[in-house]
C-alpha atoms as a PDB file:
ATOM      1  CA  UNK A   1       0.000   0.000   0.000  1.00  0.00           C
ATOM      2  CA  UNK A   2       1.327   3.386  -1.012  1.00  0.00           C
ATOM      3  CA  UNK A   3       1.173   6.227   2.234  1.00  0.00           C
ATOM      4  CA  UNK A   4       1.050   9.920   1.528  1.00  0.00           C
ATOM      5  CA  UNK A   5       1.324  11.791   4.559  1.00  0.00           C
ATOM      6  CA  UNK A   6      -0.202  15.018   4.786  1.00  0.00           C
ATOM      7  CA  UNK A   7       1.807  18.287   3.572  1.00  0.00           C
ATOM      8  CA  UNK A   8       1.032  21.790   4.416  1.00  0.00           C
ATOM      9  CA  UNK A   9       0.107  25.129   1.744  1.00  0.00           C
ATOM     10  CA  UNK A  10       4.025  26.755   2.844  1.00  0.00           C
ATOM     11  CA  UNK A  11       5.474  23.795   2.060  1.00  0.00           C
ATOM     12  CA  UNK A  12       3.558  23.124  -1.382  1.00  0.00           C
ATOM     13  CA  UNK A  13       3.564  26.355  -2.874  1.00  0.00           C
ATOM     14  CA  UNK A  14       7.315  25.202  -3.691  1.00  0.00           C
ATOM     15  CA  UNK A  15       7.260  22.231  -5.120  1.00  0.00           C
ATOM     16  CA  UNK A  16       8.136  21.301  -8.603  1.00  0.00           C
ATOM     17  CA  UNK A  17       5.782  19.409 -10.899  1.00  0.00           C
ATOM     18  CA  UNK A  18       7.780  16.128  -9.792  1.00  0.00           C
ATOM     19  CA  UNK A  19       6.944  16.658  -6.367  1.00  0.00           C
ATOM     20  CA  UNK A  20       3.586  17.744  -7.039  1.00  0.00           C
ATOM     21  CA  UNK A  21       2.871  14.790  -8.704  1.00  0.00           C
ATOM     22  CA  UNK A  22       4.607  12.410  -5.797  1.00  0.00           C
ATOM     23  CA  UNK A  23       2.532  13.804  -3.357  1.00  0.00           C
ATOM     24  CA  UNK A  24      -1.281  14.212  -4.940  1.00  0.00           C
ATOM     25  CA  UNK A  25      -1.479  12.043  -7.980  1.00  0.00           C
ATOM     26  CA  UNK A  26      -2.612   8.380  -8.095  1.00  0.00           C
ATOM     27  CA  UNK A  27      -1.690   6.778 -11.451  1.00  0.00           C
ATOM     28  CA  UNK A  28      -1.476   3.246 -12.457  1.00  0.00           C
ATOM     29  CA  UNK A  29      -4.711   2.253 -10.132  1.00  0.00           C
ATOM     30  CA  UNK A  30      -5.729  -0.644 -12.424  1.00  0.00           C
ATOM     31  CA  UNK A  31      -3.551  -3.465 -12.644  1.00  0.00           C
ATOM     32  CA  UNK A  32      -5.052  -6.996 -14.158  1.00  0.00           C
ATOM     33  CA  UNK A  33      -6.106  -9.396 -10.487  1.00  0.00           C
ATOM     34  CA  UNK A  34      -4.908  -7.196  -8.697  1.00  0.00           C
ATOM     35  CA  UNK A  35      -5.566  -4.648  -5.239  1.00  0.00           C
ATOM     36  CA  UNK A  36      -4.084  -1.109  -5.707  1.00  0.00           C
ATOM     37  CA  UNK A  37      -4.468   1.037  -2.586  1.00  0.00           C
ATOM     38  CA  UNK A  38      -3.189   4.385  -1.614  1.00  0.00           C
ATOM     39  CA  UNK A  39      -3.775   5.499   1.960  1.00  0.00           C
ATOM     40  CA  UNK A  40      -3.768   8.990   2.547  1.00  0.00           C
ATOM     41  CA  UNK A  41      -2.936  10.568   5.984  1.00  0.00           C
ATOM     42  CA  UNK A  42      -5.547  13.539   4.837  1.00  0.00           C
ATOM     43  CA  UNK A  43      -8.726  12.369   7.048  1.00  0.00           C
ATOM     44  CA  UNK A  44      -6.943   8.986   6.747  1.00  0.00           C
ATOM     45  CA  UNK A  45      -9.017   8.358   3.165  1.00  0.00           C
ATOM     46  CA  UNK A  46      -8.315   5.215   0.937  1.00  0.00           C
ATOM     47  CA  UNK A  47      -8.058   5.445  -2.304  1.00  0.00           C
ATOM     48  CA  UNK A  48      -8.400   1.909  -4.368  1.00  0.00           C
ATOM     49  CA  UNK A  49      -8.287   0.730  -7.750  1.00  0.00           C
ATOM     50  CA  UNK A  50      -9.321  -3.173  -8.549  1.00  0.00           C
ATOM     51  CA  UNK A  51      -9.417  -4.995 -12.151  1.00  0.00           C
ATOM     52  CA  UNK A  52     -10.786  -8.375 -12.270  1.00  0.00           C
ATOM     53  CA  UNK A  53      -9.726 -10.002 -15.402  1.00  0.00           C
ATOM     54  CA  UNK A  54      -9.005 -14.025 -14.701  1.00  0.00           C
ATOM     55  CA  UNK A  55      -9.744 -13.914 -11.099  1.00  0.00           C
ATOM     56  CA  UNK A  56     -12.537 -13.181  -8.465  1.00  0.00           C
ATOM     57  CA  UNK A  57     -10.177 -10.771  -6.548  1.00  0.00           C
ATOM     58  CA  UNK A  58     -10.983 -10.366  -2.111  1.00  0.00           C
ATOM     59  CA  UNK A  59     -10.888  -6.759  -1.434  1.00  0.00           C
ATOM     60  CA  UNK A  60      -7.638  -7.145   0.532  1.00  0.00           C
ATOM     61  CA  UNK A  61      -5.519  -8.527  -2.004  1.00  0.00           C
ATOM     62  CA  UNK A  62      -2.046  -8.271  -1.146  1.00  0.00           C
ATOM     63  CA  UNK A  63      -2.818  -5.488   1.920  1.00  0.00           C
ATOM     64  CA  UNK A  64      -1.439  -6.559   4.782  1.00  0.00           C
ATOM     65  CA  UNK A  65      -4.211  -5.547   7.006  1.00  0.00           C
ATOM     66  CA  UNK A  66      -3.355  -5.211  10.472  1.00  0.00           C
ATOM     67  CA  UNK A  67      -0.178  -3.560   9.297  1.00  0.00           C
ATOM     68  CA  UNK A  68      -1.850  -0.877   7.546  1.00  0.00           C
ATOM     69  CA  UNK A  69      -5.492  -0.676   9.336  1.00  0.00           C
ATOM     70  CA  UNK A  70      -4.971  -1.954  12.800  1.00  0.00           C
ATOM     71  CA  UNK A  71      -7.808  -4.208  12.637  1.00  0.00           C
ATOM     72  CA  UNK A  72      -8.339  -7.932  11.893  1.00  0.00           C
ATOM     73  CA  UNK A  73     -10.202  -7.214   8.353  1.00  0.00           C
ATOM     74  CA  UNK A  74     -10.422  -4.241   5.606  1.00  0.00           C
ATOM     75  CA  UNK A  75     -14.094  -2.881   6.746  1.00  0.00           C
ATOM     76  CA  UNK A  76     -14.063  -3.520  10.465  1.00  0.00           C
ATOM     77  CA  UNK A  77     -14.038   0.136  10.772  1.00  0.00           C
ATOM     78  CA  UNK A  78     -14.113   1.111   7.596  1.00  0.00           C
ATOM     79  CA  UNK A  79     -16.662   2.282   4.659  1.00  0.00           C
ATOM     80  CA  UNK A  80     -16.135   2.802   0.969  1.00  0.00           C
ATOM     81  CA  UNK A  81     -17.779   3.380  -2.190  1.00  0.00           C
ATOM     82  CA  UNK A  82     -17.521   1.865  -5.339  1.00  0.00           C
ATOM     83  CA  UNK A  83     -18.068   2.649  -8.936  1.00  0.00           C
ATOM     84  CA  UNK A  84     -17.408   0.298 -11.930  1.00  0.00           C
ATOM     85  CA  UNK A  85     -15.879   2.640 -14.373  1.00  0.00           C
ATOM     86  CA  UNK A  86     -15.291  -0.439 -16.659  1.00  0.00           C
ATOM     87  CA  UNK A  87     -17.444  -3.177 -18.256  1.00  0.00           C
ATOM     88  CA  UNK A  88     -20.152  -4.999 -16.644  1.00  0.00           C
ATOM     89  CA  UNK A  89     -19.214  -7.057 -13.135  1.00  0.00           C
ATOM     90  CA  UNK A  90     -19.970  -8.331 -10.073  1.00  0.00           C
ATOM     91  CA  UNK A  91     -19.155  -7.274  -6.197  1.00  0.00           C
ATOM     92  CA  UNK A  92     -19.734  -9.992  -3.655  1.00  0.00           C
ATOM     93  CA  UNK A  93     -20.840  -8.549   0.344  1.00  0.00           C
ATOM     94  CA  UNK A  94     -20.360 -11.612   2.667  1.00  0.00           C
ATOM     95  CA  UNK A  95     -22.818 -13.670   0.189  1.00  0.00           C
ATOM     96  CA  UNK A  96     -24.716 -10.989  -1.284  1.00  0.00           C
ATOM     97  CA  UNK A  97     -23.950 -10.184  -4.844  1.00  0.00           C
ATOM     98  CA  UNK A  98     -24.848  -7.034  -6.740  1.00  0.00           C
ATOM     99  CA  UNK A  99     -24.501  -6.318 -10.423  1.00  0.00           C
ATOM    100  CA  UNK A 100     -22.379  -3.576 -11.675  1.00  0.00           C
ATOM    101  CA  UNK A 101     -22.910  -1.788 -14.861  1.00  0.00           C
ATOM    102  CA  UNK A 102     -21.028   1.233 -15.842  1.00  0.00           C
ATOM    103  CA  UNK A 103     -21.157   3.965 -13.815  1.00  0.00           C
ATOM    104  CA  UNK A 104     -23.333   2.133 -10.640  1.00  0.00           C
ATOM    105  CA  UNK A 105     -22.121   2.470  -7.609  1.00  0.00           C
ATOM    106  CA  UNK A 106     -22.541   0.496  -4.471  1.00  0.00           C
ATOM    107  CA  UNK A 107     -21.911   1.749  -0.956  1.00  0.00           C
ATOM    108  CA  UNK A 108     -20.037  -0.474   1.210  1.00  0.00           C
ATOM    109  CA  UNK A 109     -21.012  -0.748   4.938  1.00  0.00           C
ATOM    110  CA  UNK A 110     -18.753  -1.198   7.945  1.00  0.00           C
ATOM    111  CA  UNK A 111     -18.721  -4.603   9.616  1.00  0.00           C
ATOM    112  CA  UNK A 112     -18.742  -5.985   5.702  1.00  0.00           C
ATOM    113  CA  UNK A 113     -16.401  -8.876   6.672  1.00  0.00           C
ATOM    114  CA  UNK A 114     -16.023 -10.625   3.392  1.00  0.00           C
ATOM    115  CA  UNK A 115     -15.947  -8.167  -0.234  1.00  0.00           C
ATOM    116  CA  UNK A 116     -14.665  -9.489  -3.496  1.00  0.00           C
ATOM    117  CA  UNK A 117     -14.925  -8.514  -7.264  1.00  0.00           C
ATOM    118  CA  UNK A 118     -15.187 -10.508 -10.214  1.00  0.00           C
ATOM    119  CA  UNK A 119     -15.895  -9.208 -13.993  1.00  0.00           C
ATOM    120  CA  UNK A 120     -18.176 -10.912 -16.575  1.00  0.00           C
ATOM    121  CA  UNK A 121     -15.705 -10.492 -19.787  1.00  0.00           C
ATOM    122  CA  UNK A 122     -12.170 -10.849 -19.600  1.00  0.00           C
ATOM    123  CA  UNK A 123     -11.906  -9.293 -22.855  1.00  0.00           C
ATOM    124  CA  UNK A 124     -13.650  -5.932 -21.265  1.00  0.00           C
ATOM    125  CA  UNK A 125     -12.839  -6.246 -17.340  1.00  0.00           C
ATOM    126  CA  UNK A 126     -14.617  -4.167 -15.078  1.00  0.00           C
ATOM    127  CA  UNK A 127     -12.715  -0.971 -13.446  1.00  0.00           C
ATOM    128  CA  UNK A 128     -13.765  -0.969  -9.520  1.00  0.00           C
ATOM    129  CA  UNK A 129     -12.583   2.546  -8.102  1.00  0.00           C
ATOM    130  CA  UNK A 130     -13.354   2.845  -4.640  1.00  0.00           C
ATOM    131  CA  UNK A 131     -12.840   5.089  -1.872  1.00  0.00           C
ATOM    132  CA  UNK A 132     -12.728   4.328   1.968  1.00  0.00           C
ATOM    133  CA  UNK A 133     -13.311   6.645   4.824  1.00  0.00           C
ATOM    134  CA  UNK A 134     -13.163   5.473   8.696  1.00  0.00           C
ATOM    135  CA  UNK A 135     -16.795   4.579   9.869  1.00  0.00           C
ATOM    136  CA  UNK A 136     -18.256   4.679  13.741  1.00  0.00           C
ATOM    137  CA  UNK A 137     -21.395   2.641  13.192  1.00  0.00           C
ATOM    138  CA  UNK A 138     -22.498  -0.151  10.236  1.00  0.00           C
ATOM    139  CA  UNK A 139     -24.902   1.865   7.921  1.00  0.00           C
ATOM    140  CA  UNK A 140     -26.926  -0.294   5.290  1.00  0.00           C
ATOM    141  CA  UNK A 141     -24.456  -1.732   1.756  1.00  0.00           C
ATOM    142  CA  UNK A 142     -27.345  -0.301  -0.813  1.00  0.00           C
ATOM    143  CA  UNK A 143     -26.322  -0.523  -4.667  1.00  0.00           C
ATOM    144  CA  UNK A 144     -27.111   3.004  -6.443  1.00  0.00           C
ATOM    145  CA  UNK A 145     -27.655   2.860 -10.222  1.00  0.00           C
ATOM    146  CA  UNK A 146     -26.725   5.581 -12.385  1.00  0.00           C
ATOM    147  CA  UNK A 147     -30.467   6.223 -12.109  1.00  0.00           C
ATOM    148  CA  UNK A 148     -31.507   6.562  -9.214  1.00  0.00           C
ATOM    149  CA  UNK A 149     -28.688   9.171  -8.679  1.00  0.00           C
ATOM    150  CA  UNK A 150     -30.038  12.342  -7.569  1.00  0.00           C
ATOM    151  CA  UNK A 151     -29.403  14.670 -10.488  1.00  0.00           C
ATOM    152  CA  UNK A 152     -28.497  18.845 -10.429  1.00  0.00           C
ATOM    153  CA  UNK A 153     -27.427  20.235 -13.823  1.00  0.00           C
ATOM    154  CA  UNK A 154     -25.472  23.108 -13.363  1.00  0.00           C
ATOM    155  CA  UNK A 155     -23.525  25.811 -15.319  1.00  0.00           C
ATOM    156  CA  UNK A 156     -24.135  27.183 -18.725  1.00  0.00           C
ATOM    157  CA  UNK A 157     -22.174  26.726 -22.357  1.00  0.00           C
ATOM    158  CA  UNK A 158     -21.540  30.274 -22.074  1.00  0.00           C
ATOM    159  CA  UNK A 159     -19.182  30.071 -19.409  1.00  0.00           C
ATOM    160  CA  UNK A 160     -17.664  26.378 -20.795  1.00  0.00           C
ATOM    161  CA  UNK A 161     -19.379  24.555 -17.690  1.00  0.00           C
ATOM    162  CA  UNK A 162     -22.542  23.397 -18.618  1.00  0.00           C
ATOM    163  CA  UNK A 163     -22.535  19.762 -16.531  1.00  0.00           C
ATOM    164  CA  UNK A 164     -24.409  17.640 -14.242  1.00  0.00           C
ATOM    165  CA  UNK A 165     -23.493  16.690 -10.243  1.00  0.00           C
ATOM    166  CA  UNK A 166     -25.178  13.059  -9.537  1.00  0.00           C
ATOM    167  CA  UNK A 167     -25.317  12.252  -6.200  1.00  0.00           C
ATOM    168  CA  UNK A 168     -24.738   8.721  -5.190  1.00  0.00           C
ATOM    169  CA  UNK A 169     -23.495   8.724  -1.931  1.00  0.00           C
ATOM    170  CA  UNK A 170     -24.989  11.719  -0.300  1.00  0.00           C
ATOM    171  CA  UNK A 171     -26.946  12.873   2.665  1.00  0.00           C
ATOM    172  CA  UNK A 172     -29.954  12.839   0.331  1.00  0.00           C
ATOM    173  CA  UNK A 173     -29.738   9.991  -1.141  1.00  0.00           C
ATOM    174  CA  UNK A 174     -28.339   7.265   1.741  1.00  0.00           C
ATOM    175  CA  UNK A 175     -26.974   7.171   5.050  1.00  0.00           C
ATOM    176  CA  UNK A 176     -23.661   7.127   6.055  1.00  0.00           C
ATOM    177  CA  UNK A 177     -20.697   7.157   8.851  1.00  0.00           C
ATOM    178  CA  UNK A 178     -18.941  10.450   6.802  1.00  0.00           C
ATOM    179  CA  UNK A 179     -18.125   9.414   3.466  1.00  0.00           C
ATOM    180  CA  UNK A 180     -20.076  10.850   0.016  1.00  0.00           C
ATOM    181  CA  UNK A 181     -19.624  10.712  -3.406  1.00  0.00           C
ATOM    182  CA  UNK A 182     -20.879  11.494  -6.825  1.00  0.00           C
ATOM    183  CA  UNK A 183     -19.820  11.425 -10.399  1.00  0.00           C
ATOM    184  CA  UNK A 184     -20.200  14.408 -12.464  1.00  0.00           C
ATOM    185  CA  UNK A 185     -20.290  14.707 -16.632  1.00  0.00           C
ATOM    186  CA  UNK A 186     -19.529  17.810 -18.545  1.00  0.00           C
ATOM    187  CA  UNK A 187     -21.484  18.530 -21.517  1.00  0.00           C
ATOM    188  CA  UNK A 188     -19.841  18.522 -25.011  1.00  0.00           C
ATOM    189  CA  UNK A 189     -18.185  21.734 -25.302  1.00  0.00           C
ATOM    190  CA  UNK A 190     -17.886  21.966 -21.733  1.00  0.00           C
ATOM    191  CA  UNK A 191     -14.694  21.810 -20.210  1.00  0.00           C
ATOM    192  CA  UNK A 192     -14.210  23.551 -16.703  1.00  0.00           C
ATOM    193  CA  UNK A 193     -15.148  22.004 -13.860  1.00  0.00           C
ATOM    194  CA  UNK A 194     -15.851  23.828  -9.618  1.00  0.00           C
ATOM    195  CA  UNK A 195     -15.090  27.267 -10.833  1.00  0.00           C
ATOM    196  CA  UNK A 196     -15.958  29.424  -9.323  1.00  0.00           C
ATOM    197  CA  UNK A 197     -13.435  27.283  -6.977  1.00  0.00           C
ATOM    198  CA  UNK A 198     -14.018  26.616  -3.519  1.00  0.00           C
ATOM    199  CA  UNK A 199     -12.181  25.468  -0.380  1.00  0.00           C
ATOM    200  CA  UNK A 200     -14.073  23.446   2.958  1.00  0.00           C
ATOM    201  CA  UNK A 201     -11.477  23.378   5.989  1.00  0.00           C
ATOM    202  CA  UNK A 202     -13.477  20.330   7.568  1.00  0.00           C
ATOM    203  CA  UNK A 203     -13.611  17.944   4.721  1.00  0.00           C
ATOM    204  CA  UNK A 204     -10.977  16.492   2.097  1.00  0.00           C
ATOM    205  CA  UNK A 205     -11.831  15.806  -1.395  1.00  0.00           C
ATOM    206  CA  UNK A 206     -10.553  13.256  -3.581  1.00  0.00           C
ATOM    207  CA  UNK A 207     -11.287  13.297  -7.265  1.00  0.00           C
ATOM    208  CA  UNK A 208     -10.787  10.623 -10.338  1.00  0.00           C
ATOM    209  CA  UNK A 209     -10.830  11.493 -13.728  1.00  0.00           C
ATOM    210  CA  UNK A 210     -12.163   9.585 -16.435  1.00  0.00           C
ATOM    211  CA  UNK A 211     -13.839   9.223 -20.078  1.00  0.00           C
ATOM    212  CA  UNK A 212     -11.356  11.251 -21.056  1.00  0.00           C
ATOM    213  CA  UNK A 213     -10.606  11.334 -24.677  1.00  0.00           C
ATOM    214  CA  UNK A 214      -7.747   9.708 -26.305  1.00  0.00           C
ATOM    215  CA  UNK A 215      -5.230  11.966 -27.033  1.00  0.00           C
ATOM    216  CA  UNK A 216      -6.430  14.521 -24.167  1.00  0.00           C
ATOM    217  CA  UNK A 217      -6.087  15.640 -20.668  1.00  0.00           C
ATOM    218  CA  UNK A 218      -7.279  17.852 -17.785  1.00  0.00           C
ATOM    219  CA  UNK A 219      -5.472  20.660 -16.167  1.00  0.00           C
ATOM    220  CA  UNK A 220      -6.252  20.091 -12.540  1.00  0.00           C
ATOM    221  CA  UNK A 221      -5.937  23.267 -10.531  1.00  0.00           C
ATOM    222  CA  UNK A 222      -4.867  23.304  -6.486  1.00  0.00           C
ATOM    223  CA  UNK A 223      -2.867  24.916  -3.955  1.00  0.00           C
ATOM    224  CA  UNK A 224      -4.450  27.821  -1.450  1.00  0.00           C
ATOM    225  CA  UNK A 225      -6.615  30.225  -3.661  1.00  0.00           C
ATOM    226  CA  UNK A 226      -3.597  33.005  -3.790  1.00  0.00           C
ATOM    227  CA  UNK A 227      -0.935  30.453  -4.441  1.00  0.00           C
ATOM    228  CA  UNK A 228      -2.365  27.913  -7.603  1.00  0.00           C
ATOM    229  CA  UNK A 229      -0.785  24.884  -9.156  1.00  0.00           C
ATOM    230  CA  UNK A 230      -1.729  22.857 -11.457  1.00  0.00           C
ATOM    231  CA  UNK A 231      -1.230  19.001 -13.048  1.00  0.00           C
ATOM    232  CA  UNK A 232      -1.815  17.358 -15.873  1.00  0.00           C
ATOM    233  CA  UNK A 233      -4.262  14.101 -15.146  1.00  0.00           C
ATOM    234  CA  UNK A 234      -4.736  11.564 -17.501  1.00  0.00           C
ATOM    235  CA  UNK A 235      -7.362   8.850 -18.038  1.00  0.00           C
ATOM    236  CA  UNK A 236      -8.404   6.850 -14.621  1.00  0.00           C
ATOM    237  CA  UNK A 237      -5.830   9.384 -12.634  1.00  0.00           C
ATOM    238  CA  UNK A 238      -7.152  10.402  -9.036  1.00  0.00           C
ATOM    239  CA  UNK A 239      -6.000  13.418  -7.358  1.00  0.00           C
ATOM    240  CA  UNK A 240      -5.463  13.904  -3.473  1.00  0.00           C
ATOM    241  CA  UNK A 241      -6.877  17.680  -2.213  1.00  0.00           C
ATOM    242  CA  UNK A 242      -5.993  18.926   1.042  1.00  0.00           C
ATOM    243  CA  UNK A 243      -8.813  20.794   2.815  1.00  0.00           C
ATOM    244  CA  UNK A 244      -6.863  23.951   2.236  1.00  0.00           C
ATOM    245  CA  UNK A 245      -6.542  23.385  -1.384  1.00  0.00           C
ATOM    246  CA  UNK A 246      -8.763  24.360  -4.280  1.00  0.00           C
ATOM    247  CA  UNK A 247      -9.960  21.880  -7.032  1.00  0.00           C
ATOM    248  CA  UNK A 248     -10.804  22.907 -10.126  1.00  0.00           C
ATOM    249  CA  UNK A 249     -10.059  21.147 -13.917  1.00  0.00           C
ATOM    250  CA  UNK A 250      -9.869  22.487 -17.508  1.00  0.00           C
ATOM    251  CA  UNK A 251      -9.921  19.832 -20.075  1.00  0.00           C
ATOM    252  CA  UNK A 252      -8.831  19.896 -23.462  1.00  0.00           C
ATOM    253  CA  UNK A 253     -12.021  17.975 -24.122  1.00  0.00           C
ATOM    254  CA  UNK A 254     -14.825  17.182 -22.078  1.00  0.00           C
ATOM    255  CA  UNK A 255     -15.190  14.303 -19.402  1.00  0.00           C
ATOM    256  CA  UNK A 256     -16.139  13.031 -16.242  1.00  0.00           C
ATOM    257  CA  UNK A 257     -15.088  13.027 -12.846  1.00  0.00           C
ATOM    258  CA  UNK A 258     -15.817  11.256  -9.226  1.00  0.00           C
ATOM    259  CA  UNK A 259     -15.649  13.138  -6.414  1.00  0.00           C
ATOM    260  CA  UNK A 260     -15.223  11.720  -2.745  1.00  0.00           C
ATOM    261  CA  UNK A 261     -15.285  13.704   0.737  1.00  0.00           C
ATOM    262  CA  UNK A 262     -14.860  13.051   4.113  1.00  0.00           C
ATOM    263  CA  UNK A 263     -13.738  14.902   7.117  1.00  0.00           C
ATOM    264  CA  UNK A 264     -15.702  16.941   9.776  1.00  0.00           C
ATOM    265  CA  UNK A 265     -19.470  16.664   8.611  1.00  0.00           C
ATOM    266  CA  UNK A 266     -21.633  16.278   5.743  1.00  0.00           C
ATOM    267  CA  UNK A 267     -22.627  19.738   4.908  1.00  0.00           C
ATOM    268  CA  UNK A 268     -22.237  21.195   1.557  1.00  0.00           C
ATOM    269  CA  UNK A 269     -23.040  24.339   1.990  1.00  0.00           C
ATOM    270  CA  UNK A 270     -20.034  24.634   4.827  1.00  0.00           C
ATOM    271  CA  UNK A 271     -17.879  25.760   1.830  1.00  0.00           C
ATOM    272  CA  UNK A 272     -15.523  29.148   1.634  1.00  0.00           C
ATOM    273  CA  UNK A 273     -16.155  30.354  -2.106  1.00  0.00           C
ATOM    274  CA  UNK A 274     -13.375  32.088  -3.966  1.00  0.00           C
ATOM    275  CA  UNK A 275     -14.159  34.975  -6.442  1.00  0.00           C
ATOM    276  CA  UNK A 276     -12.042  34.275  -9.757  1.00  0.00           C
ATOM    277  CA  UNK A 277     -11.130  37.653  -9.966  1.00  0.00           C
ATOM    278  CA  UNK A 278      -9.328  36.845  -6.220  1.00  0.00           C
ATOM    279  CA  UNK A 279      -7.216  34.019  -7.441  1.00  0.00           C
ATOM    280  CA  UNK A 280      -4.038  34.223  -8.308  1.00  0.00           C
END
C-alpha cells in the first residue's frame, strides 16, 4: 500500500511538478487481479483501484491488514464506495452479490467482513474505483444505479461549464458514517469544472478522472486560492486535495469526474467560495 502523509500550503507552494505529482497524484490504479491502494494521511481516506480479469479478486488482495489498518479485516471500521468505471461485473458482500454496470455504484457498509470482485468479460474487465473513509457505526451496503442518482445540472455553455453533479453517496440519497460521493459529466463543449473554486477546511476531497478522450487531458488546478498549481491528469488518474486546497479542472475535451469527501461533517453548503477575480 502506497502512504502519503499530509503536507502543508508553505510547504507546497514550492514544489516542482515532480513533487507535485509524488505527493497528490494516483496513477497506475488498475492493474489486471490485482488490489491497488493508496492510503492517505488527509482524514486517513483510501483510495483503491481493482481490475478483475481471470480472477474473483478479495478486497484485501495483497494489503497486509493489520499492518496498515490496525484491525483484523479491511471494513471492520471502515466504509467505501464503489463505482465500476469499466465493463459490466460483479461485487460480492459476505454472500450478497450485486450487479455492476457502468457507472453504478454500491456503498459499502462497515462490519462488511467478506468483499470481493469478479468481472463478466475478460476481454472488457470491469474498473472498480473505490474510496474508503473510517466509519463509527455499520450503515446499510445499498447498490445506487446511475439512475436513481439524484441529479443537479449546473452551469451554462456560455461560461464552458454546462454539466451535471449526480449524487450517489450523499446525505440525500443514503446514510452514512462520513463518506459521500458522486460522479459528475460535462457537456460537449464543456470543459471547466468547480469554478468558481471553492475550499471546505473540515472535509478532504478526492477526485478521479475519467472518459477522457484519447489523445487529451485535464489541467487540474490546487494549492491555497492566492498560491495555484496545477497538473496534468490523464485517463483513470485520481488526485489527493488537502482541505486547504482548491480543485478545479480544464480539459482539453470534455469528461467526467468522481468526487469523494470526508472529514468533519456532511454539509455542503459549509464551503468558503473564492471569487475568480481573487485568485491568483
Amino acid at each position: 500500500m502506497d502512504i502519503r502523509y499530509s503536507t502543508g500550503p508553505e510547504d507546497v507552494k514550492r514544489y516542482t511538478t515532480e513533487e507535485l505529482r509524488k505527493e497528490f497524484l494516483i496513477t497506475d490504479l488498475y492493474q489486471p487481479d490485482q488490489v491497488t491502494a493508496t492510503y492517505s494521511h488527509v482524514d486517513r481516506m483510501v483510495v483503491v483501484g481493482i481490475m478483475p480479469v481471470h480472477e474473483t479478486v478479495p478486497v484485501e488482495k495483497g494489503i497486509d491488514i493489520w499492518k496498515n489498518f490496525g484491525t483484523h479485516f479491511f471494513f471492520e471500521r471502515r466504509e467505501a464506495g464503489v463505482f465500476n468505471l469499466g465493463g459490466s461485473g460483479v461485487i460480492a458482500v459476505d454472500g450478497t452479490e450485486f450487479r455492476m454496470g457502468f457507472e453504478d455504484c454500491l456503498y459499502i457498509s462497515m462490519g462488511s467482513k467478506e468483499v470481493t470482485f469478479r468481472s463478466d468479460d475478460p476481454e472488457n474487465p470491469a474498473r472498480f474505483y473505490m474510496v474508503s473513509a473510517p466509519a463509527h457505526k455499520p450503515c446499510k451496503t445499498t447498490f445506487i444505479s446511475f439512475e436513481q442518482a439524484n441529479k443537479r445540472p449546473c452551469g451554462d455553455e456560455k461560461t464552458a461549464n454546462k454539466r451535471v453533479i449526480n449524487q450517489f453517496i450523499h446525505p440525500d440519497v443514503l446514510e452514512t458514517c462520513q463518506l459521500c460521493m458522486g460522479l459528475t459529466q460535462l457537456a460537449e463543449g464543456s470543459v471547466w469544472n468547480t469554478m468558481p473554486a471553492h475550499t471546505h477546511e473540515r472535509r478532504m476531497e478526492v477526485y478521479t478522472y475519467f472518459n477522457i478522450p484519447e489523445g487529451h487531458a485535464v489541467f487540474h488546478m490546487m494549492g491555497q486560492p492566492q498560491q495555484t498549481r496545477h497538473m496534468v491528469v490523464q485517463n483513470y488518474d485520481a488526485i489527493i486535495s488537502p482541505s486547504w486546497s482548491i480543485h478545479a479542472g480544464c480539459g482539453t475535451s470534455n469528461y467526467t469526474f468522481i468526487w469523494a469527501m470526508g472529514g468533519e461533517n456532511k454539509e455542503f453548503d459549509d464551503m468558503d467560495e473564492i471569487a475568480i477575480p481573487d485568485m491568483r
